[in-house]
C-alpha atoms as a PDB file:
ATOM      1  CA  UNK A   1     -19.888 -15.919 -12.657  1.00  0.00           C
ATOM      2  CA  UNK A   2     -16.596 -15.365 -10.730  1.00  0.00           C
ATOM      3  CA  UNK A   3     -14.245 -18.350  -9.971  1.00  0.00           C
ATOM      4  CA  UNK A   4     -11.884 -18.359  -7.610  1.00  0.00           C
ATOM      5  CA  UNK A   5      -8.122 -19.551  -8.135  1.00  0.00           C
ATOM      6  CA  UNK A   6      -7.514 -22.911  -6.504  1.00  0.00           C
ATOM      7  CA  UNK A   7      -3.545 -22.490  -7.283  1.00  0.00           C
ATOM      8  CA  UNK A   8      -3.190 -23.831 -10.048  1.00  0.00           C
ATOM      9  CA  UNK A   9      -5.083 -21.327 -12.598  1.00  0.00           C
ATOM     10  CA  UNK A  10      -5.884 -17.732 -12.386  1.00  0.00           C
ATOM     11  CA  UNK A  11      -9.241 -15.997 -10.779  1.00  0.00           C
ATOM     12  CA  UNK A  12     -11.625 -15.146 -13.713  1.00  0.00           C
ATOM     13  CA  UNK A  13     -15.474 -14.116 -14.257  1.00  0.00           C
ATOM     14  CA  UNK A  14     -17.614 -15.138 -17.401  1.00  0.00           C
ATOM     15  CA  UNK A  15     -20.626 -14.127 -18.336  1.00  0.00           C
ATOM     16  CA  UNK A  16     -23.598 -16.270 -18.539  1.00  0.00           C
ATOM     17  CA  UNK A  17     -26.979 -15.247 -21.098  1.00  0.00           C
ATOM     18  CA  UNK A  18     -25.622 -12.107 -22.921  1.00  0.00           C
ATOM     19  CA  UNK A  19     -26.002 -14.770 -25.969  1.00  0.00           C
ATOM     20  CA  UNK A  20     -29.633 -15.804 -25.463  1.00  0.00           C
ATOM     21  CA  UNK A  21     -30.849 -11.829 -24.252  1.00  0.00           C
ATOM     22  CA  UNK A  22     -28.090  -9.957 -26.555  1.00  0.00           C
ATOM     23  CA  UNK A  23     -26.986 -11.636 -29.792  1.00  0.00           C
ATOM     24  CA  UNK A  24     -23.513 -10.700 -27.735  1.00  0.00           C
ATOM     25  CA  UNK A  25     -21.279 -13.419 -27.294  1.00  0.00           C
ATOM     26  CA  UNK A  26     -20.455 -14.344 -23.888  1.00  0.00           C
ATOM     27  CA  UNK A  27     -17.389 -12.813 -22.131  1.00  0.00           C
ATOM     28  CA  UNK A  28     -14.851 -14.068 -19.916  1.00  0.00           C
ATOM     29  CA  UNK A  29     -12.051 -12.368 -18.486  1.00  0.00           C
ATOM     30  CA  UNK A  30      -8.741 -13.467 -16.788  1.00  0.00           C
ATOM     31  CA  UNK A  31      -6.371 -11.804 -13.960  1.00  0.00           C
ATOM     32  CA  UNK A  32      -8.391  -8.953 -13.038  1.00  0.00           C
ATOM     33  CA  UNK A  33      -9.488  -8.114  -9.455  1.00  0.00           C
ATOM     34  CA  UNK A  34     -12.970  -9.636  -8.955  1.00  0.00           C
ATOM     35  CA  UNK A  35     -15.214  -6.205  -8.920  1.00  0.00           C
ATOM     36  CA  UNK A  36     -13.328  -4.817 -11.910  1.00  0.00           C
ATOM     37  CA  UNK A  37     -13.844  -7.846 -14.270  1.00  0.00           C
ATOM     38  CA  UNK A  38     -17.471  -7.923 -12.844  1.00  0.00           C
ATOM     39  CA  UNK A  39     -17.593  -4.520 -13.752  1.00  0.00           C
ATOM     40  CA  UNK A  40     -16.625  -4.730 -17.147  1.00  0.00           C
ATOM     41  CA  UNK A  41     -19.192  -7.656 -18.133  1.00  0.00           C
ATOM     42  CA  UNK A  42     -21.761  -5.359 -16.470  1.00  0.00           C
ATOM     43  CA  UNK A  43     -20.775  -2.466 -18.762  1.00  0.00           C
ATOM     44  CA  UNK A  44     -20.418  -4.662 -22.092  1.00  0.00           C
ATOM     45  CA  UNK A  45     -23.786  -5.896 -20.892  1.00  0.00           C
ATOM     46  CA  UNK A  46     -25.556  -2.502 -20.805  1.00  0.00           C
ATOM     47  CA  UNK A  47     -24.132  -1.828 -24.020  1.00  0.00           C
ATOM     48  CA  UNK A  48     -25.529  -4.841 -25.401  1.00  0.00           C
ATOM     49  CA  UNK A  49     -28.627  -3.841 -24.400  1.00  0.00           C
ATOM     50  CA  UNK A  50     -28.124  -0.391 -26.204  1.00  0.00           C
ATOM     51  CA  UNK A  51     -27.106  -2.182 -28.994  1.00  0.00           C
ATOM     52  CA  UNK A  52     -23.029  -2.013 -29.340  1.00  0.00           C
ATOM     53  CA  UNK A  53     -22.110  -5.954 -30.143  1.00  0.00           C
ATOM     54  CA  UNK A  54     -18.379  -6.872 -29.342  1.00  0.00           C
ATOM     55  CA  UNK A  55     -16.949  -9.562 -32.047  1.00  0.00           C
ATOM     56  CA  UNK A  56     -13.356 -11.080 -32.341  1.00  0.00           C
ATOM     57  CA  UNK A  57     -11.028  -9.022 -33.037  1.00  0.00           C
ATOM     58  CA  UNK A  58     -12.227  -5.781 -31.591  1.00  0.00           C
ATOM     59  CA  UNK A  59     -10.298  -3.612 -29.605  1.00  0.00           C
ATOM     60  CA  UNK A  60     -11.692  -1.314 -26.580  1.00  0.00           C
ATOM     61  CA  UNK A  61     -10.448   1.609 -25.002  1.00  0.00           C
ATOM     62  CA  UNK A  62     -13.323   2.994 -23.092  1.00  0.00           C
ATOM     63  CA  UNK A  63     -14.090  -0.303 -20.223  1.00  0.00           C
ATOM     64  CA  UNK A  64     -10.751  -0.379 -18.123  1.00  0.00           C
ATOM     65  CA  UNK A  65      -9.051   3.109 -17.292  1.00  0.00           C
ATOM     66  CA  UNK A  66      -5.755   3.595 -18.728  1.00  0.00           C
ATOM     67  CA  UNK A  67      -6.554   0.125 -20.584  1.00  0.00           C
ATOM     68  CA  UNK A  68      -7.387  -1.364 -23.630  1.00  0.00           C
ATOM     69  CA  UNK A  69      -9.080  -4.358 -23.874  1.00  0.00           C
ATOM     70  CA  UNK A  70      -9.053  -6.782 -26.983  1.00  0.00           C
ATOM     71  CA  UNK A  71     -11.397  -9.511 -27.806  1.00  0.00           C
ATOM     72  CA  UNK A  72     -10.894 -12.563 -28.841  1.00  0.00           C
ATOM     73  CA  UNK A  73     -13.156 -15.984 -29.759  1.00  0.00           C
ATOM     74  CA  UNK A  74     -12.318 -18.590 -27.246  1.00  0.00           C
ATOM     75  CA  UNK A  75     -11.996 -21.853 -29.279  1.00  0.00           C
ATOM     76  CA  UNK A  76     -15.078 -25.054 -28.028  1.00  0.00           C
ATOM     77  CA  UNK A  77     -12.137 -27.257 -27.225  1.00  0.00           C
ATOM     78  CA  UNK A  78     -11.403 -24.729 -23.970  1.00  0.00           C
ATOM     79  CA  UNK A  79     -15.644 -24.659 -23.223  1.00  0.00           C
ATOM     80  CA  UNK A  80     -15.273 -27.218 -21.004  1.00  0.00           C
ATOM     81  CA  UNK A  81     -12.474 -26.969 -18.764  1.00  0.00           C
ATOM     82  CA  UNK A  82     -13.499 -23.168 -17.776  1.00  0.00           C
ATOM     83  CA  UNK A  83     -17.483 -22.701 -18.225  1.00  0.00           C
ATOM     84  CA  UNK A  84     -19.488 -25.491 -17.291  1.00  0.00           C
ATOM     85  CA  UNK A  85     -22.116 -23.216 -15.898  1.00  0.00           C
ATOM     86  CA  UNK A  86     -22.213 -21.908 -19.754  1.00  0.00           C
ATOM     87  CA  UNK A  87     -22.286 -25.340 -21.269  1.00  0.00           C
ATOM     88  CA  UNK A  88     -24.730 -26.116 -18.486  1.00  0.00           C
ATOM     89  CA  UNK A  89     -27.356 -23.089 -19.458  1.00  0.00           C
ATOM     90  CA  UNK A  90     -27.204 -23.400 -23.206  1.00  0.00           C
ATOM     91  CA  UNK A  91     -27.326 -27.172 -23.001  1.00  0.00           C
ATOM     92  CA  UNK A  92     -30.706 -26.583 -21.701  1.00  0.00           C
ATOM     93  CA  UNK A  93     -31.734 -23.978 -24.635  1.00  0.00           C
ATOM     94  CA  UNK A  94     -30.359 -26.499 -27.070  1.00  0.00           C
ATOM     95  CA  UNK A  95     -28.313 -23.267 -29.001  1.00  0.00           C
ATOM     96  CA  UNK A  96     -24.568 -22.958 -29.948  1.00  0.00           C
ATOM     97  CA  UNK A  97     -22.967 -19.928 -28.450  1.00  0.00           C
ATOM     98  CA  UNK A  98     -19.807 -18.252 -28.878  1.00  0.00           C
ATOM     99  CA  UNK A  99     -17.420 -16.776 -25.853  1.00  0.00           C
ATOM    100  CA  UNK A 100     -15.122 -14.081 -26.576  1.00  0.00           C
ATOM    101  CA  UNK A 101     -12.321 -13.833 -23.791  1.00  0.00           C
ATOM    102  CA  UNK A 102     -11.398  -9.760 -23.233  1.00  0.00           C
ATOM    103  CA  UNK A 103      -7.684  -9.431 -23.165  1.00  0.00           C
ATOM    104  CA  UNK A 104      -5.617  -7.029 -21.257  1.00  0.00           C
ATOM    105  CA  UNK A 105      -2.265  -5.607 -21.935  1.00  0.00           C
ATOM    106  CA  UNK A 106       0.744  -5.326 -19.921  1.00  0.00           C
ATOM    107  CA  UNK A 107       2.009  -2.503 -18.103  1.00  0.00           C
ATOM    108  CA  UNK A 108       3.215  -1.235 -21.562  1.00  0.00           C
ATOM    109  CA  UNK A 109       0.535  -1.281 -23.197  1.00  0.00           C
ATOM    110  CA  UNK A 110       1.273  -4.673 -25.494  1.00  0.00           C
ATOM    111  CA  UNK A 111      -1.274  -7.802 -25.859  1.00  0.00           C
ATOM    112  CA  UNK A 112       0.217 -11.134 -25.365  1.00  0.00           C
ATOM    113  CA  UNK A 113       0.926 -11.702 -29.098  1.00  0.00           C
ATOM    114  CA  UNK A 114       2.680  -8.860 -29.142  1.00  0.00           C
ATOM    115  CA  UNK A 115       6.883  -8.516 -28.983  1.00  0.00           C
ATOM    116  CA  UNK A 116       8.126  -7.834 -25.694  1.00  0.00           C
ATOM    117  CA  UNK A 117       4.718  -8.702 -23.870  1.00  0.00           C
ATOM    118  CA  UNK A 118       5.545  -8.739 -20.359  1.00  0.00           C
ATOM    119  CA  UNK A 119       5.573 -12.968 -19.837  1.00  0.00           C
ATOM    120  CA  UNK A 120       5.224 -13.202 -16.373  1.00  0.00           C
ATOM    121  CA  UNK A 121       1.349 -12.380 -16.814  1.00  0.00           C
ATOM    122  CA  UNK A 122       0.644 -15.452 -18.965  1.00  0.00           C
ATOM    123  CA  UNK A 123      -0.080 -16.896 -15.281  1.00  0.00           C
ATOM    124  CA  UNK A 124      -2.322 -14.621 -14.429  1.00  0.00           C
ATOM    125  CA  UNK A 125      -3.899 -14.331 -18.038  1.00  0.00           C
ATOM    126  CA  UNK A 126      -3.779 -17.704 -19.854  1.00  0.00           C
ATOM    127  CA  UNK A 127      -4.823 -17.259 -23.460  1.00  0.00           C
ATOM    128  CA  UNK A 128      -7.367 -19.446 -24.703  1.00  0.00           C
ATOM    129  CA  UNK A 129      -7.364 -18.970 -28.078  1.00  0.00           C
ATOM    130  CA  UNK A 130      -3.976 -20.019 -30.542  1.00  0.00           C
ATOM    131  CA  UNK A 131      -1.631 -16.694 -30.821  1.00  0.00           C
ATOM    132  CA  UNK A 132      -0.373 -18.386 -33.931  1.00  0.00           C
END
């Protein structure tokens, strides 16, 4: 699913049955030009499907060129506000799932809880889970 910035919050895509078909969490992905981030939920998809899960905490250097992405749980408290289609689905299936938002660095190479991230992205790549 890809939505659109209305302004106010940054374009993302999330992914929607990787859960139910995979055992992979879903994935959701801030900031990033729309075919890119649809790319990279296509490719974590085929891997799924080969097998290679993605959990919190993992760290990828082989989806984005000259990029690594991280991966972090997205807390249930921010379900609502960004993936109704999600809640929507899985409401019907009756199941719990997890979403795992994939995190980019800046230019330098650091993640937002890192020193000297590069702030001016937190617009364009809010981070849903607490950095504390």
């Amino acid at each position: 699913m890809q939505v659109l910035s209305d302004g106010s919050a940054p374009e993302y895509a999330f992914s929607v049955g990787l859960y139910l078909n995979y055992g992979q969490a879903e994935l959701a992905i801030f900031g990033l030009d729309r075919r890119d981030a649809a790319n990279v939920i296509n490719e974590v998809r085929a891997r799924a499907a080969a097998g290679r899960l993605y959990a919190d905490g993992d760290v990828c250097d082989d989806l984005l060129i000259d990029r690594r992405l991280s991966f972090a749980r997205i807390p249930g408290s921010a379900y609502r506000p960004y993936f109704g289609t999600a809640l929507w689905f899985y409401g019907t299936t009756r199941r719990p799932f997890p979403i795992l938002q994939m995190i980019w660095p800046d230019g330098a190479g650091r993640f937002p809880w890192e020193s000297d991230y590069d702030a001016n992205l937190t617009a364009y790549q809010p981070v849903l889970r607490s950095l504390s």
